[in-house]
Protein backbone atom coordinates (compact mmCIF):
# COMPACT_ATOMS: atom_id res chain seq x y z
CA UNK A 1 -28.50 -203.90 -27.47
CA UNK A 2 -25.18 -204.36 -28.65
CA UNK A 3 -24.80 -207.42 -31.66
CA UNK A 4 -22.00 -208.41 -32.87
CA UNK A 5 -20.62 -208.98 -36.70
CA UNK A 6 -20.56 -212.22 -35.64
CA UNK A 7 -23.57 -212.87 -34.10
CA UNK A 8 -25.10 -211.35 -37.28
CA UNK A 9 -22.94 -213.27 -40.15
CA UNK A 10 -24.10 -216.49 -38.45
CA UNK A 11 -28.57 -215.52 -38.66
CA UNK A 12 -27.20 -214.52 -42.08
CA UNK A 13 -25.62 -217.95 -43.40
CA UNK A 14 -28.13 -219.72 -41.78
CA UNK A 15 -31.11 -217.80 -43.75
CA UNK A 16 -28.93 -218.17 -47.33
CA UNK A 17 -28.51 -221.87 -46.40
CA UNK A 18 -32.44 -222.20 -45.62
CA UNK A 19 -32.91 -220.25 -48.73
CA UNK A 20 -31.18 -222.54 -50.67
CA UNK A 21 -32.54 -225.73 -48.90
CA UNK A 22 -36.02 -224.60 -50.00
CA UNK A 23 -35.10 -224.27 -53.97
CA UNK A 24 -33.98 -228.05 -53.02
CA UNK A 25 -36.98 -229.21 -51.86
CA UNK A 26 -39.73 -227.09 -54.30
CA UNK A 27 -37.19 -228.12 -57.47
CA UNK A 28 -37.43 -231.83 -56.55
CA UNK A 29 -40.85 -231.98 -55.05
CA UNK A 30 -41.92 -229.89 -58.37
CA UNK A 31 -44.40 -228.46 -55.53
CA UNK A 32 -45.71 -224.42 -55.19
CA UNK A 33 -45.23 -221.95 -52.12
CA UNK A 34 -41.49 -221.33 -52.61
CA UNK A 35 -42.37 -217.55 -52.52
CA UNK A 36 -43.87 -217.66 -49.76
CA UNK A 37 -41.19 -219.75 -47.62
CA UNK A 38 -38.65 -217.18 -49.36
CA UNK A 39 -40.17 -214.22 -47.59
CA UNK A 40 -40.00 -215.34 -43.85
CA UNK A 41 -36.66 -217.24 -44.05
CA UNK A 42 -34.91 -213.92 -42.19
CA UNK A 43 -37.26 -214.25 -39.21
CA UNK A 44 -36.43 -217.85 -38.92
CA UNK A 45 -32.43 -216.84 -39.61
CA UNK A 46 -32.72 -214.78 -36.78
CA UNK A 47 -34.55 -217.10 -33.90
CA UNK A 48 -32.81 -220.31 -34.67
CA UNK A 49 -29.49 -218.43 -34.93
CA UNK A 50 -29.41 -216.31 -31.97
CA UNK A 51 -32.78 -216.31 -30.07
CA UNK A 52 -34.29 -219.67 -28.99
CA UNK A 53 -33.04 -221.66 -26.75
CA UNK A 54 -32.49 -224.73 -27.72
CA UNK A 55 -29.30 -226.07 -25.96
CA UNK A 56 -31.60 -228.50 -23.42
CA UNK A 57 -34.63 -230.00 -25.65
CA UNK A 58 -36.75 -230.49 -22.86
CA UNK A 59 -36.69 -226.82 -22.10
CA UNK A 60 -36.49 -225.05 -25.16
CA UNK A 61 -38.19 -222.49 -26.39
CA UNK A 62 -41.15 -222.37 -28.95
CA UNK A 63 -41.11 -221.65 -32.50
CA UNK A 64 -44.50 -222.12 -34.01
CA UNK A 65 -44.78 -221.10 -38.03
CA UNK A 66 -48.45 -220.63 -38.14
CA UNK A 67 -48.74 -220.05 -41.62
CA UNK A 68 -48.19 -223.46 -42.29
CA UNK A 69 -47.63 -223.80 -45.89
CA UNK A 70 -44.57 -222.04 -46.09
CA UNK A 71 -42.99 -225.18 -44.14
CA UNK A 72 -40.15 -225.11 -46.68
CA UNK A 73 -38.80 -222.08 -44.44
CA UNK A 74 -39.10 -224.23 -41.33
CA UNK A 75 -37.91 -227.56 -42.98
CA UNK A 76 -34.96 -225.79 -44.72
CA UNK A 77 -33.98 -223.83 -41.65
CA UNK A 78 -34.31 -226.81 -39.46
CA UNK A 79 -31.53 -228.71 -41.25
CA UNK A 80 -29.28 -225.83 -41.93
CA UNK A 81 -29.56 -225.99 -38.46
CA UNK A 82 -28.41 -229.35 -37.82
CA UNK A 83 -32.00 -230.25 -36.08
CA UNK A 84 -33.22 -232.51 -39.02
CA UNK A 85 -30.89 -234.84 -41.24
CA UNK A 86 -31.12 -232.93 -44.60
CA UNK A 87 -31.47 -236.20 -46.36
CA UNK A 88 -35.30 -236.01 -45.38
CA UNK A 89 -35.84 -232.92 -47.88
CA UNK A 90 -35.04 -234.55 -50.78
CA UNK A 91 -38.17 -236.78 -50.44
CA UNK A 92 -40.32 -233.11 -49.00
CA UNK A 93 -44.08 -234.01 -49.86
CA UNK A 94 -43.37 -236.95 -51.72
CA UNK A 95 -44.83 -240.44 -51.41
CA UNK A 96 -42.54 -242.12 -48.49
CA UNK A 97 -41.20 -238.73 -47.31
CA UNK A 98 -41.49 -237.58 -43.83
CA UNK A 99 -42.05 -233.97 -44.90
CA UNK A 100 -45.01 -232.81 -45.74
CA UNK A 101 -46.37 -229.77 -47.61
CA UNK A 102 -48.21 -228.15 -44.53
CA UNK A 103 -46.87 -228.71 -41.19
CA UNK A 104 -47.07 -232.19 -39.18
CA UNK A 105 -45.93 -231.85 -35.54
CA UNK A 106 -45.88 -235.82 -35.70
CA UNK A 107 -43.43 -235.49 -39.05
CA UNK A 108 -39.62 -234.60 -37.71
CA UNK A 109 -38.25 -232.65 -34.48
CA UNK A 110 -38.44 -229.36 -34.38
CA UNK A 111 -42.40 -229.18 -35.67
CA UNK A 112 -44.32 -228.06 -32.86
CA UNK A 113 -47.57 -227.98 -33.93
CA UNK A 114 -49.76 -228.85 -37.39
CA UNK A 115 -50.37 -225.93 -39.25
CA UNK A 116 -51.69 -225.11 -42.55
CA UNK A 117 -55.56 -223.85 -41.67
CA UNK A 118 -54.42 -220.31 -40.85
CA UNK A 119 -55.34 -218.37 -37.60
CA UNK A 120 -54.51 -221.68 -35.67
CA UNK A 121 -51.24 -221.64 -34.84
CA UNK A 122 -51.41 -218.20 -33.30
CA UNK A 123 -53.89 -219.32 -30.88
CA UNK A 124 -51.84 -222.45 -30.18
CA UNK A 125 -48.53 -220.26 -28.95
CA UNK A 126 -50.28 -217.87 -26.88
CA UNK A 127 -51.82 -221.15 -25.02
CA UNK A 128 -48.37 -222.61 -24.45
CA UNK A 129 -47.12 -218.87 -23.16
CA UNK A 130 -50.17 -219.11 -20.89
CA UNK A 131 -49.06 -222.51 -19.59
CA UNK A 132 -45.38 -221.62 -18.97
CA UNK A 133 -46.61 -218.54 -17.32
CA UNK A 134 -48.79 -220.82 -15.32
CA UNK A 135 -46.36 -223.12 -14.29
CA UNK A 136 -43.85 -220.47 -13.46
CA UNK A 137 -41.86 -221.69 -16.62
CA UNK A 138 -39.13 -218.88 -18.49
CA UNK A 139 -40.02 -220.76 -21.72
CA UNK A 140 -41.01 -218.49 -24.16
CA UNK A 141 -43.29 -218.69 -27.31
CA UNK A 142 -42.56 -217.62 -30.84
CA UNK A 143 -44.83 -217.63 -33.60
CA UNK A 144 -44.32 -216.29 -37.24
CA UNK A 145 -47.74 -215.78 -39.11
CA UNK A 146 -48.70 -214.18 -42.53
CA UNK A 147 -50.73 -211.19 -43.21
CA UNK A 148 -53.39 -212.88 -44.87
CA UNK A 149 -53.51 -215.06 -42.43
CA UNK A 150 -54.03 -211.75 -40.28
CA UNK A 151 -57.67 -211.37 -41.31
CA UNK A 152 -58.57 -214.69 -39.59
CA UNK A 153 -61.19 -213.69 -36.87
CA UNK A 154 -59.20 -216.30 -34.29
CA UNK A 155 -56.12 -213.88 -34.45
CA UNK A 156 -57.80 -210.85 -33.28
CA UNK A 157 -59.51 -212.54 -30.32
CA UNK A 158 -56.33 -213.86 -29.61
CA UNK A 159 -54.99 -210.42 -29.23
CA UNK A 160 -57.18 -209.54 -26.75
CA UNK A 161 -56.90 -212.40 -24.50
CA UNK A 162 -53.04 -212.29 -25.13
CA UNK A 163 -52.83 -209.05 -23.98
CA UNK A 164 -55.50 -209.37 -20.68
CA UNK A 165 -53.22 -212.21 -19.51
CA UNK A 166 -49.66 -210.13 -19.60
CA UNK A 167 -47.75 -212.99 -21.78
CA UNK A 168 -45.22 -211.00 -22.07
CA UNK A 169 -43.30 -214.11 -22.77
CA UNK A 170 -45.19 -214.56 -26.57
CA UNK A 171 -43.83 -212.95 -29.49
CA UNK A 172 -45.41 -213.07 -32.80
CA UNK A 173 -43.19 -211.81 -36.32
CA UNK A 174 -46.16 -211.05 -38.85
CA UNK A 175 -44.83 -211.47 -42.46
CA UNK A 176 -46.05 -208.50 -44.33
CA UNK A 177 -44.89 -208.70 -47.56
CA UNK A 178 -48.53 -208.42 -48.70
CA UNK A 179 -49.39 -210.98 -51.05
CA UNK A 180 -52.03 -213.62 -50.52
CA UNK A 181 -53.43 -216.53 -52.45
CA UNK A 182 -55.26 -215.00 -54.73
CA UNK A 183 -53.82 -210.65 -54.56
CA UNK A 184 -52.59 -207.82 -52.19
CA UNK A 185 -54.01 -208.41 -49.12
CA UNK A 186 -54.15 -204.39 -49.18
CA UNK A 187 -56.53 -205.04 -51.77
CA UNK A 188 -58.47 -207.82 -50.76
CA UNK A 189 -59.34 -207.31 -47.19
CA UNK A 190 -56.84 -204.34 -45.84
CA UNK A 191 -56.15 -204.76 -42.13
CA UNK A 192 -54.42 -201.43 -41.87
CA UNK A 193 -53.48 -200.04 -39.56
CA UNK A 194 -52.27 -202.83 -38.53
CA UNK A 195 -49.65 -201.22 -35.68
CA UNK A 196 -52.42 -198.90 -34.73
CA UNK A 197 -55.01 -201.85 -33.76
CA UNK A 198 -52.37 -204.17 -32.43
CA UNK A 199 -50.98 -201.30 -29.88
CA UNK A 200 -54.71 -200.83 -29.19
CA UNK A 201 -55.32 -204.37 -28.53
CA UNK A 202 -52.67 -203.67 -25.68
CA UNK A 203 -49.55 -205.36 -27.01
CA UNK A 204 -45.96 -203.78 -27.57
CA UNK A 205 -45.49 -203.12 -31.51
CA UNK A 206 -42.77 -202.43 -33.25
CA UNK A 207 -41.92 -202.33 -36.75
CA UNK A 208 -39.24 -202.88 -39.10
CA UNK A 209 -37.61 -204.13 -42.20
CA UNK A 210 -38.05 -207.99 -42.16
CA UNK A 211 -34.83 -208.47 -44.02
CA UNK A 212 -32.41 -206.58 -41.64
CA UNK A 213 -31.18 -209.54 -39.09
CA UNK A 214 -30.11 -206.61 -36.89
CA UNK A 215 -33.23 -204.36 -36.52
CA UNK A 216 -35.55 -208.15 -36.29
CA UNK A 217 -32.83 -209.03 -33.20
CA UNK A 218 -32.79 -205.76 -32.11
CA UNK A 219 -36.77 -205.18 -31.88
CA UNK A 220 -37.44 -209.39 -30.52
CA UNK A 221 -34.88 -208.89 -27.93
CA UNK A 222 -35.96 -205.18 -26.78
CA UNK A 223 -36.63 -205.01 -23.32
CA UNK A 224 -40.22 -206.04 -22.24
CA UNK A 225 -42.68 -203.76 -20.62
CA UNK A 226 -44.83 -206.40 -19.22
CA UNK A 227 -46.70 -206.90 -22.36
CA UNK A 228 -46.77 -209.51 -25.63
CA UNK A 229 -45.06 -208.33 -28.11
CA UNK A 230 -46.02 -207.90 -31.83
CA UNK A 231 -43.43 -207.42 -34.92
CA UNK A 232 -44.38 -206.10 -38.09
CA UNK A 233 -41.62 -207.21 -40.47
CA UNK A 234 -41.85 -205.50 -44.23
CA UNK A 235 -40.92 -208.07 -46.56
CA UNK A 236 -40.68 -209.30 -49.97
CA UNK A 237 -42.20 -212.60 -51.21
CA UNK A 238 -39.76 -215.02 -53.08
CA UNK A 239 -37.03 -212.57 -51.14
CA UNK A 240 -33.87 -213.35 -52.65
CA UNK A 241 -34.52 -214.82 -56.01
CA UNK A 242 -34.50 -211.89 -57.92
CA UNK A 243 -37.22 -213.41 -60.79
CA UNK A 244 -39.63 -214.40 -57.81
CA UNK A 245 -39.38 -211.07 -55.89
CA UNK A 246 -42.76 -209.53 -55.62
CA UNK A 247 -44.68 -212.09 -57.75
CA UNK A 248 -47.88 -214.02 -56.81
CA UNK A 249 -47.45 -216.57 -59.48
CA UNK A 250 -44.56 -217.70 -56.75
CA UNK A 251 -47.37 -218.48 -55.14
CA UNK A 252 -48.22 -221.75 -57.24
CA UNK A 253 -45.62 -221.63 -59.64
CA UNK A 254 -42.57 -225.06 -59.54
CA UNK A 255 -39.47 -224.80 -60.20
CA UNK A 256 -37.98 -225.86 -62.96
CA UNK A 257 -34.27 -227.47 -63.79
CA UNK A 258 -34.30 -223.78 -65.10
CA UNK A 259 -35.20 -221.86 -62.32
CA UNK A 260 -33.09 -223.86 -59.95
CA UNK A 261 -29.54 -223.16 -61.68
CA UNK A 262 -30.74 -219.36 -61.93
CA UNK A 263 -31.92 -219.31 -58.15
CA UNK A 264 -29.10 -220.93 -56.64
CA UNK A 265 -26.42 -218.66 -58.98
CA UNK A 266 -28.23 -215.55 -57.03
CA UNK A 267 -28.47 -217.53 -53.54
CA UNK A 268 -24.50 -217.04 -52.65
């Protein structure tokens, strides 16, 4: 497909914006996984700025962030948005906020489903892309999970079924920049090849650099061959922040008055 420089600088200053909404809310909530809502920000850049629908509430499409404690990336990206006052971050998992630190669908619009034990949210799209299939409904399901997340047993049975069923409709963005709690999920439980088993499992795979807003539009918007599809995007944890890049203590780590003014000076 053909996307336009405009289409593409508008994913792109929504995704700084989000990125800068989330040194907000981990500076003042003095709360961890800032690295880890730093490295799926593009994704969400991407679907809120030129793939859902979201025009007509009642008929929007689904965006599900399964790996639920990088809400900062969903939070952030929902008020750069305009969906969500940004007011609310600035009490984000805080006594009296509305925002918690893993997903609430009851919290603020624009949270589909609680999330935070991983593997769940996964299992929760491909039953709404079910349903809408069911009911003859063009809705269609995303769902942006983590690769640690990935060795949850619930994800690869949901592969199967997803695939049996033709939801062709359900699109999942897996966040590879391979770091986990506690190491390299390469290390700790290696699910590669991961675009080997997928395509196996019968879904459409494709791969690409989760940072490029026109290869992730490019390979979510691809025409369908009847199947779910399955993205693979390479990333970086703490992506953007040049002192968080690549480090698990970004995991856990808060951010200081210090590490605000220096993250925000790169985040332009």
């Amino acid at each position: 497909m053909s996307i336009s420089s405009e289409t593409l600088a508008t994913t792109r200053a929504l995704a700084l914006q989000a990125r800068r909404n989330i040194i907000h809310m981990a500076w003042k909530s003095k709360g961890p996984h800032v690295g880890t809502a730093l490295s799926c920000t593009d994704f969400l850049g991407v679907l809120y700025g030129a793939v859902l629908r979201l025009d007509d509430w009642d008929s929007r499409d689904i965006f599900i962030l399964s790996k639920g404690h990088g809400a900062m990336s969903l939070y952030g990206t929902l008020a750069a948005k305009g969906i969500i006052d940004p007011v609310l971050m600035d009490l984000y998992c805080q006594d009296k906020g509305t925002l918690p630190g893993h997903l609430d669908r009851f919290s603020v619009k624009g949270v589909e489903v609680s999330a935070g034990s991983l593997g769940h949210g996964f299992n929760v799209g491909l039953g709404l892309a079910h349903a809408f299939k069911l009911q003859g409904n063009d809705r269609k399901v995303y769902v942006v999970i983590g690769d640690g997340e990935l060795q949850e047993g619930s994800i690869w049975e949901g592969l199967l079924f997803a695939s049996k069923l033709g939801l062709d409709n359900f699109t999942v963005l897996l966040d590879r920049n391979d770091l986990q709690g506690y190491g390299r999920p390469s290390e700790i439980c290696s699910m590669e090849p991961v675009a080997a088993k997928v395509d196996a499992f019968g879904w459409d795979v494709k791969e690409v650099n989760g940072h490029d807003h026109a290869a992730l539009l490019e390979a979510i918007t691809a025409p369908r061959r009847g199947l779910p599809r399955f993205i693979i995007g390479r990333t970086t944890k703490g992506k953007g922040v040049s002192f968080m890049e690549d480090q698990l203590v970004w995991h856990y780590y808060i951010v200081t008055d210090e590490f605000r003014q220096q993250a925000l000076e790169e985040l332009v």
